[in-house]
Structures are given as structure tokens and as C-alpha cells.
Protein backbone atom coordinates (compact mmCIF):
# COMPACT_ATOMS: atom_id res chain seq x y z
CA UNK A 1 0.00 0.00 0.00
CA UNK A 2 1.07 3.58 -0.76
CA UNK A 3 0.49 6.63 1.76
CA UNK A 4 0.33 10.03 0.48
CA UNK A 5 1.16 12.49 2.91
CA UNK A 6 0.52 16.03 2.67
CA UNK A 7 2.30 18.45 4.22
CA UNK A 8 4.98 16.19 5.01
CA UNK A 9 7.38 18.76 5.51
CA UNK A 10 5.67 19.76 8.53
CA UNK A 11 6.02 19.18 12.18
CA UNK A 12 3.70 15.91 12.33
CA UNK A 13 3.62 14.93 8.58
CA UNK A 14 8.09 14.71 8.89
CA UNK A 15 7.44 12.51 11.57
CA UNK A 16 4.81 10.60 9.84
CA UNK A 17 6.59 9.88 7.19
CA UNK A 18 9.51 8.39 9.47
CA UNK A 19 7.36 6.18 11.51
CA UNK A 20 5.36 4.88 7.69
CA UNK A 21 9.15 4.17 6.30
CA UNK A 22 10.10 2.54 9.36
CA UNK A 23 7.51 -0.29 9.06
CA UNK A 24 7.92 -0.79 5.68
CA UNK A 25 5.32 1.45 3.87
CA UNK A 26 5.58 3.34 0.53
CA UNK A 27 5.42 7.15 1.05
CA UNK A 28 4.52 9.59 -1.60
CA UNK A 29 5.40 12.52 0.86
CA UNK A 30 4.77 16.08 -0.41
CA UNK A 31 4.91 19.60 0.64
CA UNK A 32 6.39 22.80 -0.52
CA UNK A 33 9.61 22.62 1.50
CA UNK A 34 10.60 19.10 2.48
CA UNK A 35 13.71 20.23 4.11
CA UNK A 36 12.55 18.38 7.06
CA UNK A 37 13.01 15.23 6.21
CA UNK A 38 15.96 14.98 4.25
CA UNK A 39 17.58 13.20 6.90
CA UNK A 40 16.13 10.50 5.79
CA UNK A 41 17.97 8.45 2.98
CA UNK A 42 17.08 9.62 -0.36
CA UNK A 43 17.55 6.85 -2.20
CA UNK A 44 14.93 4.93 -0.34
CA UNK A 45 12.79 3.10 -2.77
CA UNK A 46 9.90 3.49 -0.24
CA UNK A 47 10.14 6.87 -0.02
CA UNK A 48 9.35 9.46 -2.79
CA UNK A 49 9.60 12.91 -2.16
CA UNK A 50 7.69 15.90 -3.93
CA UNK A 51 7.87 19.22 -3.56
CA UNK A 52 4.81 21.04 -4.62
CA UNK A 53 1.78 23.55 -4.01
CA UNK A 54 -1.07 22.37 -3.00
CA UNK A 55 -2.94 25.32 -4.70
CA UNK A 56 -1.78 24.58 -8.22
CA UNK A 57 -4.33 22.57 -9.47
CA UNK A 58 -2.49 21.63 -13.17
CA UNK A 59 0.59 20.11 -10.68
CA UNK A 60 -1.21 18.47 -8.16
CA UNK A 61 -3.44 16.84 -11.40
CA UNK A 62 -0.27 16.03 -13.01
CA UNK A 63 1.24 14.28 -9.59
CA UNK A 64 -2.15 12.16 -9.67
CA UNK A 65 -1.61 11.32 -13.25
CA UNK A 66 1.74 10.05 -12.85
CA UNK A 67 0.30 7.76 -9.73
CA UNK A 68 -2.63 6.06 -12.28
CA UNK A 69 0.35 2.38 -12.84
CA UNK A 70 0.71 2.46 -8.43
CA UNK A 71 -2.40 0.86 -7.61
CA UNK A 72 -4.57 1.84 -4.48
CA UNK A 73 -3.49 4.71 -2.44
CA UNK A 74 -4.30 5.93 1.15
CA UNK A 75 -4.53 9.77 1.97
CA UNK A 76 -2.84 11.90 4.99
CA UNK A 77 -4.03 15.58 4.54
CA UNK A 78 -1.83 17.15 7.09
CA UNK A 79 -1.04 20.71 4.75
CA UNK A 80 -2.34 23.66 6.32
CA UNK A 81 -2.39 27.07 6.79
CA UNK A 82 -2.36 27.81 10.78
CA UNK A 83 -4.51 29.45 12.89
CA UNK A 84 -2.85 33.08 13.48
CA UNK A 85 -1.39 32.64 10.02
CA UNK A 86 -4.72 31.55 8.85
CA UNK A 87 -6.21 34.60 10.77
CA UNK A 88 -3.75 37.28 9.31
CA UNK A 89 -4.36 36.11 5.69
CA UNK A 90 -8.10 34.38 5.22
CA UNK A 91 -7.91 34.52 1.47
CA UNK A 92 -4.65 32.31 1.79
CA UNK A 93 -6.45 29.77 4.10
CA UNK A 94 -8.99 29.84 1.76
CA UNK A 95 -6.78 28.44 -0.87
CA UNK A 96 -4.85 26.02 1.05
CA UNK A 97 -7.18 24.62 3.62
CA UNK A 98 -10.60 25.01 1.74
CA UNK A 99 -10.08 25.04 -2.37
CA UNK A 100 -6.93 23.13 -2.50
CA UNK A 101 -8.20 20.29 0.41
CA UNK A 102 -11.37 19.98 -2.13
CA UNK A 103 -9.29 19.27 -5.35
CA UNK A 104 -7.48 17.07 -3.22
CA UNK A 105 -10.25 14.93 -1.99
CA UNK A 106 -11.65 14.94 -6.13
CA UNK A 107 -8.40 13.97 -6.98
CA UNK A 108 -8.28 10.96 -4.24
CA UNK A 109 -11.47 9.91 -5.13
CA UNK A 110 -10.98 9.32 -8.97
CA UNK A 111 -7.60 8.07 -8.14
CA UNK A 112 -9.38 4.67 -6.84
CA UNK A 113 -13.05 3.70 -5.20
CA UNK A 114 -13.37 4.76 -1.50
CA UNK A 115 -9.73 6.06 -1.30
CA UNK A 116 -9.07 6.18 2.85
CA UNK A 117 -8.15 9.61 3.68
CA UNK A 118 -7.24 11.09 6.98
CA UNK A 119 -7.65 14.49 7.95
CA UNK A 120 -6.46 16.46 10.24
CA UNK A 121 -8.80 18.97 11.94
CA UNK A 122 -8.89 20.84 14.91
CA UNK A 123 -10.51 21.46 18.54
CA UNK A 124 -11.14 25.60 16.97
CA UNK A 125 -14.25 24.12 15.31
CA UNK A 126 -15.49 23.85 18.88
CA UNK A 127 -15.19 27.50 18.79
CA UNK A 128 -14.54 29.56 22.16
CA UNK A 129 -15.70 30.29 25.20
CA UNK A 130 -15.76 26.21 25.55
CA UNK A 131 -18.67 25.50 27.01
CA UNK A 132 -17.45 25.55 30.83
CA UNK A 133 -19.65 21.86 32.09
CA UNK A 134 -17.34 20.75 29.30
CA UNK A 135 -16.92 19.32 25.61
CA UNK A 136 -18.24 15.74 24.19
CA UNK A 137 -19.46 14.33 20.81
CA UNK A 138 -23.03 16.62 21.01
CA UNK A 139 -21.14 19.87 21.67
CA UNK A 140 -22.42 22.54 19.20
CA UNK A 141 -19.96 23.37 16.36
CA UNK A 142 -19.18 26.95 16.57
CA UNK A 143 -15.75 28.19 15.19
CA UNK A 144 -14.36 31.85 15.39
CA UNK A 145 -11.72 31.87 13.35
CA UNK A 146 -11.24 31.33 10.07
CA UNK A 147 -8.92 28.23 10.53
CA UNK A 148 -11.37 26.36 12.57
CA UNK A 149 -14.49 27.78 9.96
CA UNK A 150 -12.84 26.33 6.87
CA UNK A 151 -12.11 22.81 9.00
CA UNK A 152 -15.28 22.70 9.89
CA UNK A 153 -16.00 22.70 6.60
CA UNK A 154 -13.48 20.31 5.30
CA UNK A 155 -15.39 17.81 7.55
CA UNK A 156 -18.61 18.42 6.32
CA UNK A 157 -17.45 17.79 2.73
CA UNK A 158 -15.20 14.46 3.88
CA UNK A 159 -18.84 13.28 5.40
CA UNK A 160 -20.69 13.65 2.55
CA UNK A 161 -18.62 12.27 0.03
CA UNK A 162 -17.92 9.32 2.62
CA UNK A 163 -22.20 8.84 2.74
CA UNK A 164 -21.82 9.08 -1.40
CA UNK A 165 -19.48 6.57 -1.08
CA UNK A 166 -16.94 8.45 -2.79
CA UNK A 167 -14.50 8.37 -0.40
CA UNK A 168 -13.31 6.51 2.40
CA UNK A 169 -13.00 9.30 5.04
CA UNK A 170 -11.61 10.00 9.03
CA UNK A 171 -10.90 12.80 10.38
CA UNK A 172 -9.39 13.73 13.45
CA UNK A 173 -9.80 17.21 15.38
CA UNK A 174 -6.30 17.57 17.05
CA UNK A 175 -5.81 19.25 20.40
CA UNK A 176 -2.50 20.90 21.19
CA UNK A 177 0.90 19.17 19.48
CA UNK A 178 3.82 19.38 21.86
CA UNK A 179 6.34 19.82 21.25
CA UNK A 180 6.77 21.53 18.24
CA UNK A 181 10.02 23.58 17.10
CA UNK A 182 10.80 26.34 19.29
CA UNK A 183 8.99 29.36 18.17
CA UNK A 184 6.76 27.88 15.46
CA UNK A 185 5.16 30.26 13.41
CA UNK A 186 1.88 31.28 12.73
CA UNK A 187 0.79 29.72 16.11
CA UNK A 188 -0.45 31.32 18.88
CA UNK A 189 -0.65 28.59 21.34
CA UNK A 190 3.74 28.13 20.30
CA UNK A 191 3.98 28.55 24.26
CA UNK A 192 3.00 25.33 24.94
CA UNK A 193 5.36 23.82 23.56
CA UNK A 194 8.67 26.75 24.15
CA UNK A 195 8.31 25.89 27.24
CA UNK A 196 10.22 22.82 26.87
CA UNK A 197 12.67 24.29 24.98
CA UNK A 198 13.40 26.98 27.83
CA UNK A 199 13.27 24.63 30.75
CA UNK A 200 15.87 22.24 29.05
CA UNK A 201 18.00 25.47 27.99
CA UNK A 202 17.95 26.61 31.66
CA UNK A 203 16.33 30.10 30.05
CA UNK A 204 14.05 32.15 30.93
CA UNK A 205 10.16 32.54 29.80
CA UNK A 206 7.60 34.25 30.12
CA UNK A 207 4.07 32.64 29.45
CA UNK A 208 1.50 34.23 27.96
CA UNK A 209 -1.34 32.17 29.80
CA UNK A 210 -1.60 31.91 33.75
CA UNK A 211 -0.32 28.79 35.99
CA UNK A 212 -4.15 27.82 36.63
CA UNK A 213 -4.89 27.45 32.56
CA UNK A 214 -6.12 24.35 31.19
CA UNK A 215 -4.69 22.84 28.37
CA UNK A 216 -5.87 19.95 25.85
CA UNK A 217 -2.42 18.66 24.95
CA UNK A 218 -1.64 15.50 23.55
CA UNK A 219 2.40 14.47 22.39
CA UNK A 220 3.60 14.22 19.15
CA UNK A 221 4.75 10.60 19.53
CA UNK A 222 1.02 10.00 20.24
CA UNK A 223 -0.29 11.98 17.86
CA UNK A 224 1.31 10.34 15.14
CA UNK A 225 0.41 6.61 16.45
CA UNK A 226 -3.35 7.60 16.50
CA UNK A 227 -2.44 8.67 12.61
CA UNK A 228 -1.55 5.67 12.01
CA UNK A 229 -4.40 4.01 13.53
CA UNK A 230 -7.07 6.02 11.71
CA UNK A 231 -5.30 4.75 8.11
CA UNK A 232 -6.88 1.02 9.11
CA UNK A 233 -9.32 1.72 11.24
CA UNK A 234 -12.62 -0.11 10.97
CA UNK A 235 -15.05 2.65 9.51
CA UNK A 236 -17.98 1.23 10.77
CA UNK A 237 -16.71 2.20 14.42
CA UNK A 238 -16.80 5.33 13.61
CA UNK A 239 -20.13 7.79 14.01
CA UNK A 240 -21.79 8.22 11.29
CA UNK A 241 -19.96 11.44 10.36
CA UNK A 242 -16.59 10.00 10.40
CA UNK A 243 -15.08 12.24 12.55
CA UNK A 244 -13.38 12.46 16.11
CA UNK A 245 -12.05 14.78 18.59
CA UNK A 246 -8.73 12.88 19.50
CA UNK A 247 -8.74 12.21 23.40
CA UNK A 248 -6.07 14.43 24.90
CA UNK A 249 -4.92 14.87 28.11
CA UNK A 250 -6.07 17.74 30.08
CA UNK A 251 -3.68 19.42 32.45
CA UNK A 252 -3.54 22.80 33.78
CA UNK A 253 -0.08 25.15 33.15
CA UNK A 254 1.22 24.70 35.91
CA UNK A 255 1.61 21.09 36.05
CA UNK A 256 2.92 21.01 32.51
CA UNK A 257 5.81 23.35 33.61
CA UNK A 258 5.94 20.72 36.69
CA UNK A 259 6.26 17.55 34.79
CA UNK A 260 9.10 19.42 32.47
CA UNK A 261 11.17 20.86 34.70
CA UNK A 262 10.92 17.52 36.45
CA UNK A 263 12.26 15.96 33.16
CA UNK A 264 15.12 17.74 32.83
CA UNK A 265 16.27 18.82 35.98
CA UNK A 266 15.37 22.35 35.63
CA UNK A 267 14.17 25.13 37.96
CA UNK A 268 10.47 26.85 37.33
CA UNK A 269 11.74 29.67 38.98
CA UNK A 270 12.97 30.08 35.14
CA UNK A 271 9.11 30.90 34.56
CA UNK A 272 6.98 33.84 34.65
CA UNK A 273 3.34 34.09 34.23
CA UNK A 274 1.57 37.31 32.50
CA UNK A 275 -1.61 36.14 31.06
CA UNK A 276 -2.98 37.56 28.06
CA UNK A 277 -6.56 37.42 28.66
CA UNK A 278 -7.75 36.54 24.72
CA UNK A 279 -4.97 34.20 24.47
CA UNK A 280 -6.13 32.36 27.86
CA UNK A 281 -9.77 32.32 26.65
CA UNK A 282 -9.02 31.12 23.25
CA UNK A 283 -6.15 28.64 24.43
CA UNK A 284 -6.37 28.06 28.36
CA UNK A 285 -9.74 27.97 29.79
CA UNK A 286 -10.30 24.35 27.77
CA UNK A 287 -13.06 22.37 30.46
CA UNK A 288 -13.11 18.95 30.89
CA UNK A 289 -13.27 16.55 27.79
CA UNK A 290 -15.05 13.82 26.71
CA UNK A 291 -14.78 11.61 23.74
CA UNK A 292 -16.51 8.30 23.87
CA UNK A 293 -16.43 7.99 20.13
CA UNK A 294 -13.06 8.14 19.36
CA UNK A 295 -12.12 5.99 22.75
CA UNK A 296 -14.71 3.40 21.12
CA UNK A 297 -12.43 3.86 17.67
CA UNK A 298 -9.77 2.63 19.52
CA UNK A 299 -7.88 6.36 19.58
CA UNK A 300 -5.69 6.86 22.94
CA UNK A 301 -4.14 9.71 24.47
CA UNK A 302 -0.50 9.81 26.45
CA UNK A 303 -1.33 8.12 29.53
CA UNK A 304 -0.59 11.47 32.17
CA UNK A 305 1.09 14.34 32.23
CA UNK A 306 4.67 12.64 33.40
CA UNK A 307 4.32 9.94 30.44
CA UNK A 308 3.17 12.84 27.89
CA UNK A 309 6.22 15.28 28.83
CA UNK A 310 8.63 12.34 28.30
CA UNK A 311 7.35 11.69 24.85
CA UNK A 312 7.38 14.77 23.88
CA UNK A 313 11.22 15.13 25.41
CA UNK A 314 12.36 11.44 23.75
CA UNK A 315 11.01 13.38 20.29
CA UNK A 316 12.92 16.25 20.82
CA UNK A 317 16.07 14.69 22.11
């Protein structure tokens, strides 16, 4: 079987792609800067890479044409624009996470019958202020910002074309990756994850959020296993809409910074707390979570806070 991966460059999709090659699988991996990966060996027959915008439709046709002798195919859609990037420039997240996710899903489709394609959403379709009794499968869908609106969409679409029987479709809302690069762009909730970075550093931060905030978080070592799970898993565990929200972990600030310095022998005296209120609201003040339908899918989060700091540690070290 071949896996596509889009976005591949990226944070998750780079270490995607490792985990597919390391069990054997063929990876078309593609993205617009694949920098990231070329660790890896090149001349890997498993592996072939393909750099590429997403928003050119004539290339993207012409990469699906040149895929019609290679059989079946499964889908990754990881390629986005991000939320404060997404924010600053809506006509660009139009292109990228709406027009060019749609051509992508036409393209999967005719490729072959019921394609299997994973997407990655998002918790901002939930939208904020989070309901404060908390979030489950019947939450109302209510995004604010553009990233999360065009998402939401994306799901809707997948849904449809899964009930048409036109595609083959899962996605998965992700809650907070940690821990990315230092100082990723384009995302405001980047703190979550600096904070490793300055704790292992023995530097200073401040943090944008206070030490009470709650945070969905969920590692990227995990992350990418529950990928890998929704590529085979049984669709008709799935509700009816074929999608999730991934079960994270939910721990406040605090006991993040805790279970870090812990880790790596570091002082939180390092840390200072000025909350932002916006940020907080949008990215701190997440209530308790419940997700019965992807726990029944057989999607996991990292255990607790101690065994999701050292995954995210083992990743960076």
C-alpha cells in the first residue's frame, strides 16, 4: 500500500513519514519545503519525495496522473495554513485549507473507489468560550476563526462524500501538538510547547497564559500513532460522520511546567506568568473533555502528564 502524505514537511507529517518508512510502507510525501526530512535516505525506494503547491491545481493533477500504474493509495491531509497565520491572511487559508483540500479529496477519489483519507482537523471548530460543564461528541460546532471555519468545513465535505461513497474518510480534530520547534510560526498557542525548549535550555520565559490554565495537549509521539491508527481503522466504528475529537490529556499550566522541569532537571523559577486574557480564553480555559467515540475507535491519548512530557522530550532529544 502507498500513503500520500501532505504536508509532510511539517512538524507531524516529517514525523509521519519516518514512523510509515520505518515499518515498511511506501510514502509519496509532499509539501512545498521538504527540508525536514531529508535526513532520511534519499535513495529509499519506499520513499518518494515531492515538492509542490497544493494550490496549483495543473501540478497536483499532473502528480495524480503520474500515480494512475501504483495501484490503491491511502490519503494523509496534514497541509495547512495555521490558525494566526490563517487569521492574518483568510484569502490564503482559503486556498490552502478550503479550495486546495477539495481538489485534493476529487483527486483521491478518482484516483481509486473509497480512497481512505485522513484528515487532520482541529478542537477551533469547537469555537470559544468552551462551554465551561465541558466538551463531548453533542457539543455545538461553533468556530471563530477562520482556521477552525474552513475545517469545519473540510469535515462536512469528507462526510458527505464518505455517505456518497466516494470516499473513504476519518478525520481527526487535534488538540494541542507538543512539542513543536521552538517558536513555530503562525501559532499562537507556540507557548505550549517553548516551554520545553526553555526549561531544558535553563532560560528564561515568560508565558502568555496563567499557571491555573487548562490545556488539551496530547504528544507528538502519540499523535502520530493515532495517525496511524485512523489509516486502518474499521469505519464502521466510527459515528456516522466520520469524525473524532482525538482524546487528549487535560492538564492545567502549571503542572505542565511541573512535569518538564521535572524531566530535565530544571528550575520553574525560570518561569513567569503574565496572562494575556484573549490568548487564555481562546487557548487556556479548555473544560473537561469527553470523547466516547473516538475511545470506542480505539484512539488513545499519552497516559498522564509525566508519560506525555517524556514523549514529547524522547522526540525532541
Amino acid at each position: 500500500m502507498t500513503i500520500l502524505i501532505t504536508g509532510a514537511g511539517g512538524f507531524v507529517g516529517a514525523e509521519l513519514v519516518r514512523q510509515l518508512l520505518s515499518r515498511g510502507d511506501k510514502v509519496i510525501a509532499i509539501d512545498r519545503n521538504l527540508s525536514s526530512i531529508t535526513d532520511l535516505d534519499q535513495d529509499n525506494a519506499n520513499l518518494n519525495c515531492v515538492e509542490i503547491d497544493l494550490t496549483n491545481e495543473k501540478s497536483m493533477f499532473d502528480l495524480f496522473a503520474s500515480l494512475s500504474d501504483q495501484g490503491s493509495i491511502k490519503v494523509v491531509h496534514l497541509a495547512a495554513v495555521p490558525g494566526g497565520a490563517a487569521e492574518g491572511n483568510p484569502d490564503l487559508s482559503f486556498d490552502l485549507n478550503l479550495a486546495a483540500s477539495l481538489n485534493l479529496i476529487k483527486l483521491a477519489s478518482a484516483h481509486n473507489n473509497k480512497t481512505r483519507f485522513v484528515f487532520s482537523s482541529t478542537i477551533a471548530v469547537f469555537g470559544d468560550p468552551l462551554p465551561v460543564q465541558g466538551v463531548d461528541d453533542q457539543t455545538p460546532l461553533r468556530p471563530k476563526l477562520v482556521y477552525g471555519m474552513h475545517k469545519l468545513m473540510m469535515e462536512v465535505a469528507l462526510a458527505t462524500m464518505t455517505r456518497r461513497q466516494e470516499i473513504d474518510a476519518v478525520s481527526v480534530r487535534l488538540p494541542g501538538i507538543i512539542a513543536r520547534p521552538a517558536g513555530a510560526i503562525g501559532m499562537k498557542s507556540a507557548f505550549m510547547s517553548d516551554i520545553f525548549y526553555a526549561l531544558k535550555q535553563g532560560d528564561e520565559m515568560t508565558i502568555p497564559v496563567s499557571e491555573k490554565a487548562q490545556l488539551w495537549v496530547m504528544s507528538i509521539r502519540q499523535c502520530v500513532q493515532n495517525l496511524l491508527h485512523a489509516l486502518e481503522v474499521d469505519g464502521e466504528k466510527m459515528p456516522e460522520t466520520r469524525v473524532v475529537t482525538l482524546p487528549a490529556l487535560r492538564v492545567s499550566m502549571g503542572d505542565l511546567a511541573q512535569a518538564c522541569a521535572k524531566y530535565c532537571g530544571a528550575d520553574t523559577s525560570l518561569l513567569t506568568y503574565d496572562p494575556d486574557v484573549k490568548l487564555e480564553q481562546a487557548f487556556g480555559a479548555h473544560p473537561p473533555l469527553s470523547t466516547k467515540a473516538a475511545d470506542a475507535s480505539g484512539f488513545l491519548h499519552d497516559g498522564d502528564v509525566n508519560n506525555l512530557v517524556k514523549n514529547a522530550y524522547q522526540m525532541i532529544d
